[in-house]
C-alpha atoms as a PDB file:
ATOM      1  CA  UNK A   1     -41.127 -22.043 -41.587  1.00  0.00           C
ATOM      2  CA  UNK A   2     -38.988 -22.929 -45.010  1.00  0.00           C
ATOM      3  CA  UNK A   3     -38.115 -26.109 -46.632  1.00  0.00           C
ATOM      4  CA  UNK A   4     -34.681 -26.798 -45.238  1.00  0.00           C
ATOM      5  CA  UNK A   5     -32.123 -25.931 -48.195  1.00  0.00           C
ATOM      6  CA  UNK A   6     -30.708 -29.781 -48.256  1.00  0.00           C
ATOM      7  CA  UNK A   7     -34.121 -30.315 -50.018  1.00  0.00           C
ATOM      8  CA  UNK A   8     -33.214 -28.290 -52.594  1.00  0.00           C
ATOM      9  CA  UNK A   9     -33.226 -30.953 -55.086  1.00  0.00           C
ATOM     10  CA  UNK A  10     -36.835 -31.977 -54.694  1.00  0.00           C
ATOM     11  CA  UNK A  11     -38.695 -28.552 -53.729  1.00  0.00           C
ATOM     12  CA  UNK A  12     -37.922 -25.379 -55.974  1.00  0.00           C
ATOM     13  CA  UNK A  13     -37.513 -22.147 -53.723  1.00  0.00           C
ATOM     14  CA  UNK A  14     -36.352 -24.731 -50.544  1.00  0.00           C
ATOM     15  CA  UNK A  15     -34.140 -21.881 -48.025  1.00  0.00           C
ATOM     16  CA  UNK A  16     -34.824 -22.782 -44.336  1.00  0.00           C
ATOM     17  CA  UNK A  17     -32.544 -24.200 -41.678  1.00  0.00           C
ATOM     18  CA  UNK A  18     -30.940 -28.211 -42.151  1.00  0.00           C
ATOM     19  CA  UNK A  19     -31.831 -28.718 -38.742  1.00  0.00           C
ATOM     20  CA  UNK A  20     -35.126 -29.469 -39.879  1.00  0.00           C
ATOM     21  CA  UNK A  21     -36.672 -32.386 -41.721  1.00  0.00           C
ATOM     22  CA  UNK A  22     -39.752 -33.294 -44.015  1.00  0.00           C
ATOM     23  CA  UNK A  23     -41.958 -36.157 -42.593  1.00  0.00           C
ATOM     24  CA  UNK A  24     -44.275 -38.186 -44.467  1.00  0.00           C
ATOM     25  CA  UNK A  25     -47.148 -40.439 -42.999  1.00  0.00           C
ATOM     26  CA  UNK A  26     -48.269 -43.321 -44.518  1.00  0.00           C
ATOM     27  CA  UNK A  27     -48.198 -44.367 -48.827  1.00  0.00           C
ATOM     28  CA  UNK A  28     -51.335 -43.136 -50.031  1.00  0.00           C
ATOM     29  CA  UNK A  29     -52.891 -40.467 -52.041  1.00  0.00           C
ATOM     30  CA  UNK A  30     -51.770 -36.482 -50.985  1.00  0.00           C
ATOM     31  CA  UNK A  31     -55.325 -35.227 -50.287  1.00  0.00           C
ATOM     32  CA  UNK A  32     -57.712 -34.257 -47.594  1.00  0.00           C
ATOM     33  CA  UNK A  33     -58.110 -37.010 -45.660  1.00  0.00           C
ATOM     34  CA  UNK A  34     -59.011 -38.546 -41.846  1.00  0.00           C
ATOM     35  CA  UNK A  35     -55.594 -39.399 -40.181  1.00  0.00           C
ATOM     36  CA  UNK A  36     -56.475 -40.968 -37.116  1.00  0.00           C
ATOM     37  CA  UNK A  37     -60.045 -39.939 -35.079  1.00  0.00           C
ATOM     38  CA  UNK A  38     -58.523 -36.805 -33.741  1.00  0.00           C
ATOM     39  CA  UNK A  39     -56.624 -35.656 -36.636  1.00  0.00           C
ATOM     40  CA  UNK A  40     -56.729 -35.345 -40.591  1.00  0.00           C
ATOM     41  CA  UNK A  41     -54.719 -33.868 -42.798  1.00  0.00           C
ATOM     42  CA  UNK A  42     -55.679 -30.584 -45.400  1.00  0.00           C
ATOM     43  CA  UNK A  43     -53.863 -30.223 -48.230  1.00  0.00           C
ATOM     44  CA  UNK A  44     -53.476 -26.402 -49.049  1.00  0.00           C
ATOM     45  CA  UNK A  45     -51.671 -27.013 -52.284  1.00  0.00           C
ATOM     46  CA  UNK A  46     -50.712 -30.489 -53.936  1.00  0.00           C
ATOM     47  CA  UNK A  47     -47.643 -30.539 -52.293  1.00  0.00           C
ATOM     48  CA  UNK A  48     -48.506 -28.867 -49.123  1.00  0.00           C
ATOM     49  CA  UNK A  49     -51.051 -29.526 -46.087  1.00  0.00           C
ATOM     50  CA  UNK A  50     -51.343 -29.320 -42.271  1.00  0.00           C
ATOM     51  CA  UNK A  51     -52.295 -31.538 -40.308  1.00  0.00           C
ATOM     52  CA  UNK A  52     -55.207 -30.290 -38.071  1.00  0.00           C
ATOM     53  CA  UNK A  53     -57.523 -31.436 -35.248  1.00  0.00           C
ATOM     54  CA  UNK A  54     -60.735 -32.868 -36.286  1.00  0.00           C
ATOM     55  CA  UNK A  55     -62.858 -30.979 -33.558  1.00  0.00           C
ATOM     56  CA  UNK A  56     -61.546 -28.021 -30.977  1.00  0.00           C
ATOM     57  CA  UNK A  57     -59.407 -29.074 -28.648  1.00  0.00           C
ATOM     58  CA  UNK A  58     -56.557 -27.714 -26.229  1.00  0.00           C
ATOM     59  CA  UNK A  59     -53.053 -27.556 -27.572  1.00  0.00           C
ATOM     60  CA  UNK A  60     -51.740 -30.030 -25.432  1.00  0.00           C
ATOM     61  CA  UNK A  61     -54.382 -32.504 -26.549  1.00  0.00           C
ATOM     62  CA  UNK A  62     -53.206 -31.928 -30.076  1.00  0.00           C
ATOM     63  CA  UNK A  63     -49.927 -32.113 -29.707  1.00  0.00           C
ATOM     64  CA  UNK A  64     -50.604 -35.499 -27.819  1.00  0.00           C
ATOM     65  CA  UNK A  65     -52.612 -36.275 -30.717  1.00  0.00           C
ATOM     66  CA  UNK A  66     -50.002 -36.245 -33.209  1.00  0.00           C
ATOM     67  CA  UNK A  67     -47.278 -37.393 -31.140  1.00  0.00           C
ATOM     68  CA  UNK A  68     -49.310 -40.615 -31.031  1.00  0.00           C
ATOM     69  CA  UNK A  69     -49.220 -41.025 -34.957  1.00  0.00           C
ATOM     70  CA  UNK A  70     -45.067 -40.087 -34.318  1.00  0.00           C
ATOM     71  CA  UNK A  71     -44.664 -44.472 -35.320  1.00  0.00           C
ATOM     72  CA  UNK A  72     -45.903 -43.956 -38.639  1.00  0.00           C
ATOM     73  CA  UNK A  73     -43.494 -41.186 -39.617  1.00  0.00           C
ATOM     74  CA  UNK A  74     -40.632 -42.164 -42.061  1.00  0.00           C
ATOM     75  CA  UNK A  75     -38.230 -39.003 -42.500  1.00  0.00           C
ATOM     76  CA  UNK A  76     -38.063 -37.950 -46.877  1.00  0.00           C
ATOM     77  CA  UNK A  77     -35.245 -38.491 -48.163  1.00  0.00           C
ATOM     78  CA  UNK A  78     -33.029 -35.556 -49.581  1.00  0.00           C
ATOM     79  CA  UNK A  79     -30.139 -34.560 -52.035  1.00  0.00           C
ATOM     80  CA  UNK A  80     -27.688 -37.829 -51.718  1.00  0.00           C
ATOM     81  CA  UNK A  81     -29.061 -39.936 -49.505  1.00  0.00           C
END
Protein backbone atom coordinates (compact mmCIF):
# COMPACT_ATOMS: atom_id res chain seq x y z
CA UNK A 1 0.00 0.00 0.00
CA UNK A 2 1.22 3.79 -1.10
CA UNK A 3 0.71 7.10 0.41
CA UNK A 4 -2.31 8.37 -1.45
CA UNK A 5 -0.91 11.07 -4.06
CA UNK A 6 -3.16 14.05 -2.36
CA UNK A 7 -0.39 13.72 0.33
CA UNK A 8 2.00 14.67 -1.89
CA UNK A 9 2.80 17.78 -0.16
CA UNK A 10 3.81 16.27 3.14
CA UNK A 11 5.41 12.73 2.11
CA UNK A 12 8.10 12.74 -0.80
CA UNK A 13 7.53 9.66 -3.22
CA UNK A 14 3.44 9.71 -2.04
CA UNK A 15 1.64 7.60 -5.46
CA UNK A 16 -1.24 5.42 -4.12
CA UNK A 17 -4.98 5.71 -4.58
CA UNK A 18 -7.08 9.13 -2.93
CA UNK A 19 -9.48 6.79 -1.74
CA UNK A 20 -7.34 6.26 1.06
CA UNK A 21 -6.41 8.31 4.09
CA UNK A 22 -3.54 8.71 6.78
CA UNK A 23 -4.78 8.32 10.44
CA UNK A 24 -3.08 9.48 13.39
CA UNK A 25 -3.77 8.37 17.10
CA UNK A 26 -3.28 10.41 19.83
CA UNK A 27 -0.44 13.80 20.26
CA UNK A 28 2.51 12.25 21.54
CA UNK A 29 5.93 11.20 20.65
CA UNK A 30 6.26 8.81 17.12
CA UNK A 31 7.97 5.82 18.81
CA UNK A 32 7.46 2.32 19.98
CA UNK A 33 5.01 2.46 22.31
CA UNK A 34 1.86 0.45 24.26
CA UNK A 35 -1.42 1.63 22.53
CA UNK A 36 -4.01 0.13 24.45
CA UNK A 37 -3.42 -3.60 26.38
CA UNK A 38 -3.86 -5.47 23.18
CA UNK A 39 -2.07 -3.31 20.85
CA UNK A 40 1.15 -1.02 20.47
CA UNK A 41 2.50 0.58 17.87
CA UNK A 42 6.34 -0.14 16.09
CA UNK A 43 7.79 2.39 14.38
CA UNK A 44 9.85 0.92 11.38
CA UNK A 45 11.20 4.26 10.33
CA UNK A 46 10.54 7.80 11.99
CA UNK A 47 7.78 8.36 9.94
CA UNK A 48 6.47 4.93 9.57
CA UNK A 49 5.09 2.07 12.02
CA UNK A 50 2.38 -0.64 12.32
CA UNK A 51 0.40 -1.10 14.67
CA UNK A 52 0.61 -4.74 15.99
CA UNK A 53 -0.92 -7.08 18.61
CA UNK A 54 0.82 -7.24 21.83
CA UNK A 55 0.54 -11.16 22.18
CA UNK A 56 -0.82 -13.83 19.32
CA UNK A 57 -4.09 -13.61 18.69
CA UNK A 58 -6.75 -14.47 15.85
CA UNK A 59 -7.34 -11.90 13.18
CA UNK A 60 -10.66 -11.17 14.11
CA UNK A 61 -9.57 -10.40 17.65
CA UNK A 62 -7.18 -7.87 16.20
CA UNK A 63 -9.13 -6.32 14.03
CA UNK A 64 -11.68 -5.93 17.00
CA UNK A 65 -8.81 -4.66 18.79
CA UNK A 66 -8.14 -1.75 16.77
CA UNK A 67 -11.53 -1.01 15.77
CA UNK A 68 -11.99 -0.28 19.48
CA UNK A 69 -9.19 2.51 19.47
CA UNK A 70 -11.29 3.70 15.90
CA UNK A 71 -12.56 7.06 18.63
CA UNK A 72 -9.20 8.24 18.95
CA UNK A 73 -8.44 8.52 15.24
CA UNK A 74 -8.36 12.10 13.75
CA UNK A 75 -7.85 11.80 9.80
CA UNK A 76 -4.12 14.08 8.68
CA UNK A 77 -4.72 16.66 6.98
CA UNK A 78 -3.46 17.01 3.26
CA UNK A 79 -2.55 19.49 0.36
CA UNK A 80 -5.36 22.43 0.94
CA UNK A 81 -7.28 21.52 3.52
Amino acid sequence: MYVPKKYKAIAVGAKGNNSSSIWRHGDGPFENSKIDDRLSLHCATPVKGLVQPRTKMQIADFQLALAGTRQNWSEVPYGDQ
